[in-house]
Protein backbone atom coordinates (compact mmCIF):
# COMPACT_ATOMS: atom_id res chain seq x y z
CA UNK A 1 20.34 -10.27 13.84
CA UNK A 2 18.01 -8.24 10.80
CA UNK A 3 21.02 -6.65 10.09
CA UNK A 4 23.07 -9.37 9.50
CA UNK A 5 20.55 -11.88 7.90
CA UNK A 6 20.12 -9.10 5.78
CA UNK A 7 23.60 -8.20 4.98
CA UNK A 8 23.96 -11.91 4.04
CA UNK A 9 21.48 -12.41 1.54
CA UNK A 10 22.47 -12.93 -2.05
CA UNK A 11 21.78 -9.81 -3.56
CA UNK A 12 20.53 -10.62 -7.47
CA UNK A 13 22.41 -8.25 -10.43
CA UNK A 14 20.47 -5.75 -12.66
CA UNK A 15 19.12 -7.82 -15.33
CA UNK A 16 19.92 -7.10 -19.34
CA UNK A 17 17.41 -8.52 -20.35
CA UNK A 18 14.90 -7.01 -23.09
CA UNK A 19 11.92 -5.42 -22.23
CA UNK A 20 8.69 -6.45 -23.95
CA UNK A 21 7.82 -3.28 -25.10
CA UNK A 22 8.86 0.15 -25.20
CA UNK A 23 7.97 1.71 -21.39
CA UNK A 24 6.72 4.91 -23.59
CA UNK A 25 5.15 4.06 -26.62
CA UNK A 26 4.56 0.39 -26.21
CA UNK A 27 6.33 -0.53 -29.71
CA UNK A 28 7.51 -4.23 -29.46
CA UNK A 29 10.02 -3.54 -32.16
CA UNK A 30 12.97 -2.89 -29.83
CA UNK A 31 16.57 -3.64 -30.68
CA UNK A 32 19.91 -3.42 -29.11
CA UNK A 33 21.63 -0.33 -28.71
CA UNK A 34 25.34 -0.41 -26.77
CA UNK A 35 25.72 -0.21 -23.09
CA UNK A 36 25.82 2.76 -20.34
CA UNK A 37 29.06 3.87 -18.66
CA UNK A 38 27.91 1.92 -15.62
CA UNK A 39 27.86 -1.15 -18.43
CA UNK A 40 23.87 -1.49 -18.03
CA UNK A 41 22.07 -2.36 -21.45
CA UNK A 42 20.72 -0.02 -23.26
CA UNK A 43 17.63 -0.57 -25.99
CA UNK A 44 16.20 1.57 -29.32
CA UNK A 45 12.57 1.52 -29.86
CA UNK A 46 11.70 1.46 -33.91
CA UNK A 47 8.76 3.04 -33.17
CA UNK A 48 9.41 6.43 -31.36
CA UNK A 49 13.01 6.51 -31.77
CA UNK A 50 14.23 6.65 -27.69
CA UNK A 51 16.35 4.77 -26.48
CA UNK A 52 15.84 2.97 -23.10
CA UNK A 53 16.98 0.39 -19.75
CA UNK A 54 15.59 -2.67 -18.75
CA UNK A 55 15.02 -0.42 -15.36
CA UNK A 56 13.60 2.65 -17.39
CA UNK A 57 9.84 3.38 -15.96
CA UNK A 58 10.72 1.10 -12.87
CA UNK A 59 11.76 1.45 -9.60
CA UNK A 60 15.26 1.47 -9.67
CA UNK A 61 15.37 3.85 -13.23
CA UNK A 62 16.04 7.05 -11.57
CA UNK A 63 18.11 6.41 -8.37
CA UNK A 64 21.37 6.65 -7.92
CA UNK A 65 21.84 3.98 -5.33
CA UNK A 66 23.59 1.02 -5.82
CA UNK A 67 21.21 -2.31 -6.71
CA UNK A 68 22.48 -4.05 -3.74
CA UNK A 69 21.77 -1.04 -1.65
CA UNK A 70 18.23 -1.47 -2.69
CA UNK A 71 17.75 -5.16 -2.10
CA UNK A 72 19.47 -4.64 1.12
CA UNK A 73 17.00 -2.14 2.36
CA UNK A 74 14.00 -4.53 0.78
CA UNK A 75 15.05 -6.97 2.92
CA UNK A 76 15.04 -4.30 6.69
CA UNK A 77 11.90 -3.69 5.38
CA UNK A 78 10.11 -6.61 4.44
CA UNK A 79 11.85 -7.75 8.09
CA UNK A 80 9.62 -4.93 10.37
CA UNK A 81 12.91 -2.47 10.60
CA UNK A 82 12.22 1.21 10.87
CA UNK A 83 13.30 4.13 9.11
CA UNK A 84 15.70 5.35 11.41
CA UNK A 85 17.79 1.56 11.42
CA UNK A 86 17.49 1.02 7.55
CA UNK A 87 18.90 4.33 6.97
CA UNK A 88 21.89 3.57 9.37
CA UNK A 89 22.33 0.24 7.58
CA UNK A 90 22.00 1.42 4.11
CA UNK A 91 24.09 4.29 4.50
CA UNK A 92 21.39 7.17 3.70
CA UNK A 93 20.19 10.01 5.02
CA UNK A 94 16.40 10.01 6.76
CA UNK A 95 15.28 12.01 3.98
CA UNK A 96 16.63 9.43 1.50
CA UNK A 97 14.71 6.32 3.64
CA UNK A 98 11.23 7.90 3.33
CA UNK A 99 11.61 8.31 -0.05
CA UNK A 100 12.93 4.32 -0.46
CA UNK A 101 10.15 3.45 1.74
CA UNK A 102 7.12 5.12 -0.51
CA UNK A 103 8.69 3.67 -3.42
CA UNK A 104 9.04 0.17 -2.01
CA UNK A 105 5.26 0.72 -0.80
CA UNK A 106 4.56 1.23 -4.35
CA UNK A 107 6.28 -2.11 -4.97
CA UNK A 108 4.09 -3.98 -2.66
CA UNK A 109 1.04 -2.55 -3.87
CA UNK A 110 1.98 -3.18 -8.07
CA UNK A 111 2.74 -7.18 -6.52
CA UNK A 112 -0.33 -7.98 -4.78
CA UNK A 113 -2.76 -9.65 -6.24
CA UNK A 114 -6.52 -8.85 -7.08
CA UNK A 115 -8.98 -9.79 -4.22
CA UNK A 116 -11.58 -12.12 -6.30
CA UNK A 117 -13.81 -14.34 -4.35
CA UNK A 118 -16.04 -15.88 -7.32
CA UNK A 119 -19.66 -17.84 -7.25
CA UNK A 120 -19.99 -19.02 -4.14
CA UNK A 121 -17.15 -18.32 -2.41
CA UNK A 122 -17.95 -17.32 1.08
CA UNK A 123 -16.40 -13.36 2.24
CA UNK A 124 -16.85 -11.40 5.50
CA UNK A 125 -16.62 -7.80 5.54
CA UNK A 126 -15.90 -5.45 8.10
CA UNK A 127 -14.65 -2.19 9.30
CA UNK A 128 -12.36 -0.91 11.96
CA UNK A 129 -11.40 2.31 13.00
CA UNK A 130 -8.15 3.68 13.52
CA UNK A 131 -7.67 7.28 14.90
CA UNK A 132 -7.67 10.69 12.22
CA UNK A 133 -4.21 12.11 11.87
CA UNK A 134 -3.26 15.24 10.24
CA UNK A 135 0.66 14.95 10.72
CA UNK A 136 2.51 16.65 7.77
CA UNK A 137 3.90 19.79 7.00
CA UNK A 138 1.07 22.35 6.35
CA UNK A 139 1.27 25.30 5.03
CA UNK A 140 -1.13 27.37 7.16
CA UNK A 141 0.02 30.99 7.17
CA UNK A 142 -0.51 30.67 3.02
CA UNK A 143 -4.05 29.17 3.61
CA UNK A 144 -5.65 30.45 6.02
CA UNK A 145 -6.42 27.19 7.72
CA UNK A 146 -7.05 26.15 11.26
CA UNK A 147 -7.08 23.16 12.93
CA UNK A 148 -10.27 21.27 13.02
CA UNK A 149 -9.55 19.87 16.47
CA UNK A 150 -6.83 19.75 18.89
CA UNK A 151 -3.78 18.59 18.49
CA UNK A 152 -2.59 14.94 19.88
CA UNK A 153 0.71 13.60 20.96
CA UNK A 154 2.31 12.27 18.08
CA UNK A 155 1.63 8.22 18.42
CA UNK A 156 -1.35 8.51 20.99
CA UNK A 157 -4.81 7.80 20.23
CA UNK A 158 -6.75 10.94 21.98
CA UNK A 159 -9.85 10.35 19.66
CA UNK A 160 -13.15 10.06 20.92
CA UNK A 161 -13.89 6.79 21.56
CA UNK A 162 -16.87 4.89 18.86
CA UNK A 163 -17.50 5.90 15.15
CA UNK A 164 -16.83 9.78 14.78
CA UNK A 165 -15.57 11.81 12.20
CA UNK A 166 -12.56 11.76 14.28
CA UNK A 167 -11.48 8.38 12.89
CA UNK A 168 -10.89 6.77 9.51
CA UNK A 169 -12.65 3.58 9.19
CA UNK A 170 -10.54 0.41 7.22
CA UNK A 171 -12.27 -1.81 5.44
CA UNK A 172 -11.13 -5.37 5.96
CA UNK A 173 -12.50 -7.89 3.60
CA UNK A 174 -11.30 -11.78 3.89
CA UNK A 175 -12.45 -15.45 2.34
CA UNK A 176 -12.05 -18.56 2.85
CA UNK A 177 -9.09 -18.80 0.31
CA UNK A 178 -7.15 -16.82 2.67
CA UNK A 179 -7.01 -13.59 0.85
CA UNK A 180 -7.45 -10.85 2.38
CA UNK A 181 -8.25 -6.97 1.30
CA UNK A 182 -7.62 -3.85 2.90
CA UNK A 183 -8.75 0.15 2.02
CA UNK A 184 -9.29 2.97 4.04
CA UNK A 185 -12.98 4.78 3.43
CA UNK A 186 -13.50 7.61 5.26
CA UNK A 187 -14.17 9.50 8.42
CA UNK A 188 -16.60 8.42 10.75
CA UNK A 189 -19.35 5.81 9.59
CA UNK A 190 -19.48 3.74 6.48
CA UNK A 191 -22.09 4.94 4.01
CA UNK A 192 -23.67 3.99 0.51
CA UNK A 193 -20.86 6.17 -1.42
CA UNK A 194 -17.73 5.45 1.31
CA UNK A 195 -18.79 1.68 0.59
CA UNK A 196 -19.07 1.68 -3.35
CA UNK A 197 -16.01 3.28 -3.16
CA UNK A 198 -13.90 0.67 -0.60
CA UNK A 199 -15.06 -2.09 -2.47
CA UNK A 200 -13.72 -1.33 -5.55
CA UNK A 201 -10.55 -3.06 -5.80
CA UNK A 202 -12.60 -6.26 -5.01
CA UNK A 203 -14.49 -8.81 -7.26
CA UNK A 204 -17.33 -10.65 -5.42
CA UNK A 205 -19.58 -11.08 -8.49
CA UNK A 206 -21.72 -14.56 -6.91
CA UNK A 207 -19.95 -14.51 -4.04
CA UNK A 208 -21.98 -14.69 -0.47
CA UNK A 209 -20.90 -11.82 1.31
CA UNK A 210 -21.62 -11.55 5.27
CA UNK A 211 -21.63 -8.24 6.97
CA UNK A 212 -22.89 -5.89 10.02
CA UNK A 213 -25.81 -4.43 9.70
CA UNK A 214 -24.69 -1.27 8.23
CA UNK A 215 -27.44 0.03 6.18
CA UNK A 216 -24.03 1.44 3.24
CA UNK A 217 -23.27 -2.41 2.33
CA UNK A 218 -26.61 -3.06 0.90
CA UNK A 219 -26.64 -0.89 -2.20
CA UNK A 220 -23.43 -1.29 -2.95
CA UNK A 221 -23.05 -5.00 -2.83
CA UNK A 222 -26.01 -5.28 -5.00
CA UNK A 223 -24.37 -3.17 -7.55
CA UNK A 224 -21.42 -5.65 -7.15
CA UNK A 225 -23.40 -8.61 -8.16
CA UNK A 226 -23.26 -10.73 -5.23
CA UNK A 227 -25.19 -13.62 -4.94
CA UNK A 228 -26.45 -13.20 -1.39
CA UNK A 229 -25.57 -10.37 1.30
CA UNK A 230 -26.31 -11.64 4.95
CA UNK A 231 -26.24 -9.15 7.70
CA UNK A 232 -25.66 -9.68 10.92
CA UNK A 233 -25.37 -7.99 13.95
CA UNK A 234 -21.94 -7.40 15.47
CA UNK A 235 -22.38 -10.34 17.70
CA UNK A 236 -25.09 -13.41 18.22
CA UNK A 237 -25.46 -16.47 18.01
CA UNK A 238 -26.29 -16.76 14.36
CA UNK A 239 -23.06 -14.90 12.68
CA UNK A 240 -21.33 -17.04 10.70
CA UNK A 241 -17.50 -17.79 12.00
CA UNK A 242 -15.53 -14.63 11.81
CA UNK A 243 -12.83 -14.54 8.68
CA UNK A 244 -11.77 -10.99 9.73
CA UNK A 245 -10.99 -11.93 13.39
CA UNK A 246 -7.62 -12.61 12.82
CA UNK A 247 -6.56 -9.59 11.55
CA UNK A 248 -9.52 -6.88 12.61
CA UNK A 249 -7.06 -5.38 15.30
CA UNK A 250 -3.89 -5.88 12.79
CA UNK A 251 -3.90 -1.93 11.14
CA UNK A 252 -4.51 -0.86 14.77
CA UNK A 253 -1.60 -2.74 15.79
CA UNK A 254 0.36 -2.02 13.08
CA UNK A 255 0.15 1.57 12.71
CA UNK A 256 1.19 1.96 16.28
CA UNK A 257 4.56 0.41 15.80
CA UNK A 258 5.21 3.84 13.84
CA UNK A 259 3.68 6.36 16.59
CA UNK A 260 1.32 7.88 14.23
CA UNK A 261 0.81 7.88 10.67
CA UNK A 262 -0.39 10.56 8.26
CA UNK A 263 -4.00 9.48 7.01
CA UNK A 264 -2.35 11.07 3.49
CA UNK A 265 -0.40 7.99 4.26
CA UNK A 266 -2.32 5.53 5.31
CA UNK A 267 -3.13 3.50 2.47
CA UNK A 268 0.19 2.89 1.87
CA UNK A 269 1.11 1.08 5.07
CA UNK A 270 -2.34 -1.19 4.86
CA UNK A 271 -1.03 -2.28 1.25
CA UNK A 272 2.09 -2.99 3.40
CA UNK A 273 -0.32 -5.05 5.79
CA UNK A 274 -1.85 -6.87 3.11
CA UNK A 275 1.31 -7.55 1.66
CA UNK A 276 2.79 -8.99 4.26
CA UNK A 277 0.10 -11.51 4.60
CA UNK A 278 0.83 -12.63 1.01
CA UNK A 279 4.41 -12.86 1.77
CA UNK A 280 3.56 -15.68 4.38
CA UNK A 281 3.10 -18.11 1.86
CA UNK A 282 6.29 -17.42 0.12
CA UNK A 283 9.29 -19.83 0.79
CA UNK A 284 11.90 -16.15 1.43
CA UNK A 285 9.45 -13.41 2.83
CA UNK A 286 12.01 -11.47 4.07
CA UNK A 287 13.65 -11.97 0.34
CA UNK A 288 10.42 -11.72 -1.31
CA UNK A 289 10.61 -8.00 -1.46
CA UNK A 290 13.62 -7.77 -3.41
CA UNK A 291 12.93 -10.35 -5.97
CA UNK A 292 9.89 -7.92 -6.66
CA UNK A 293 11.83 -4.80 -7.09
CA UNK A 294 13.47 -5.08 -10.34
CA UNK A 295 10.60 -5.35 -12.13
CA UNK A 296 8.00 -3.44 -10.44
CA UNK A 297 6.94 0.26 -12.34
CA UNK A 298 7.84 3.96 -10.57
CA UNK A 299 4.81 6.28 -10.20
CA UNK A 300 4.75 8.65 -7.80
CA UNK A 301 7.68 11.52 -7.67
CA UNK A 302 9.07 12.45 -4.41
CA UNK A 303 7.17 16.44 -4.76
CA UNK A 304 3.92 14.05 -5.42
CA UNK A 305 4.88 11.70 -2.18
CA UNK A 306 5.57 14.73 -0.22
CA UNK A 307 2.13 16.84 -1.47
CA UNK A 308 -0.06 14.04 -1.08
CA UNK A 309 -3.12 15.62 0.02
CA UNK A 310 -5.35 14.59 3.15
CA UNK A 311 -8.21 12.16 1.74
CA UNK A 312 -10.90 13.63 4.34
CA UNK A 313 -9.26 17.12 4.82
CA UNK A 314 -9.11 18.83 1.14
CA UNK A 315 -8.65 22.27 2.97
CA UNK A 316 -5.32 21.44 4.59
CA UNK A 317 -2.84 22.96 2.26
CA UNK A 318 0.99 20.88 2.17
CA UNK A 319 3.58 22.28 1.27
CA UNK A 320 5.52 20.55 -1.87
């Protein structure tokens, strides 16, 4: 039934239209300048002399696919299909759907928008912990490198259970406005720098932020601005109604729908997370994907994708 909704979705053209400015430079001065063999508009910048797309320094610039091949596979994706169907549907080899996937995982993250809470407005933070893995292709015979533990069945917990360094904990933010903020911050338990660190990507200048009792939150949120930091313990009668309760198990969940994902690779799939709680709001979720394709910027190659190094492992060599 994916298939098919998918299959019948109206599948928007490349568009000719001009870009602002020029992707390399930034000159606005750009001007017509004939079409490509594939009839696709083609644009001079005045100011550094190169000529350009409308899809140049975007996702779509440098593939080969067909557009509709694209918007098609946006659609799998946005819809919970794996890797293994969309490439079957699409016509592409497995190779071919990782690298789709990354770059549509790029497209969620350029869409979503900035978690702000503001003066007054009420957030609860909190952390989960999802299990270490070091899945990938290493390169150990050129390193040197062992193991650091044992390996696990690919898709099975195996961890110890609690906060050890054997885990990654996520960092799950959410306010009343229903936003809600995601970011891996390291193995084992939260501290001052894994903290400063997580909350980053989030503005909570005046807001009143509610937490554990976590000693790493303190500094931090202070640095942040916040108008008041309550602390609570994990459970009593005095915490204030949980915001995060909804989705505290959802990267657990999640993640185990793809029997084990690379930690290199983690942050991806919790921008995919958060991105799909955006998309709830929108009218097409399923379609909301490909509207936000065209227009969305390219940044990492596949050798970048495919060396991506281990956040909490720096001595595990990759091979690119």
């Amino acid at each position: 039934e994916l298939l098919l909704e998918a299959m019948a979705g109206e599948l928007p053209p490349e568009g000719d239209e001009a870009r602002d400015a020029c992707p390399r430079c930034g000159c606005t001065h750009v001007v017509r300048r004939g079409r490509d063999a594939d009839g696709g508009q083609r644009w001079l910048c005045r100011g550094c002399g190169r000529t350009f797309r409308a899809s140049t320094g975007r996702t779509l610039a440098t593939t080969r696919l067909p557009t509709a091949t694209w918007h098609l596979y946006a659609r799998l994706m946005a819809g919970g299909a794996t890797p293994g169907s969309c490439a079957a549907a699409c016509g592409v080899s497995l190779r071919t759907s990782f690298s789709m996937r990354h770059r549509l995982l790029e497209v969620m993250g350029s869409s979503l928008p900035a978690f702000e809470a503001g003066p007054g407005c009420a957030v609860r933070a909190d952390e989960t912990l999802v299990p270490d893995s070091l899945s990938g292709n290493h390169t150990l015979a050129a390193s040197g490198f062992s193991m650091p533990r044992p390996a696990r069945r690919r898709g099975g917990d195996g961890a110890m259970s609690g906060v050890s360094g054997d885990k990654v904990s996520v960092l799950v933010c959410a306010n009343v406005r229903g936003g809600v903020f995601l970011r891996e911050a390291r193995g084992g338990k939260l501290g001052v720098g894994s903290a400063r660190e997580a909350l980053a990507g989030c503005a909570l200048a005046g807001a009143v932020v509610s937490t554990d009792r976590q000693r790493g939150y303190v500094r931090a949120l202070a640095e942040m601005g916040v108008a008041a930091h309550q602390r609570f313990a994990s459970s009593g009668p005095r915490a204030p109604p949980d915001l995060v309760n909804a989705i505290h198990s959802a990267p657990e969940a999640f993640l185990a729908r793809f029997r084990g994902v690379s930690t290199r690779r983690l942050h991806g799939y919790l921008v995919w997370l958060a991105w799909l709680h955006e998309a709830r709001r929108s009218d097409d979720p399923i379609g909301l994907l490909g509207d936000q394709l065209p227009c969305s910027p390219y940044r990492l190659t596949w050798r970048q994708r495919v060396a991506a190094p281990y956040p909490f492992h720096p001595e595990l060599a990759v091979s690119g």
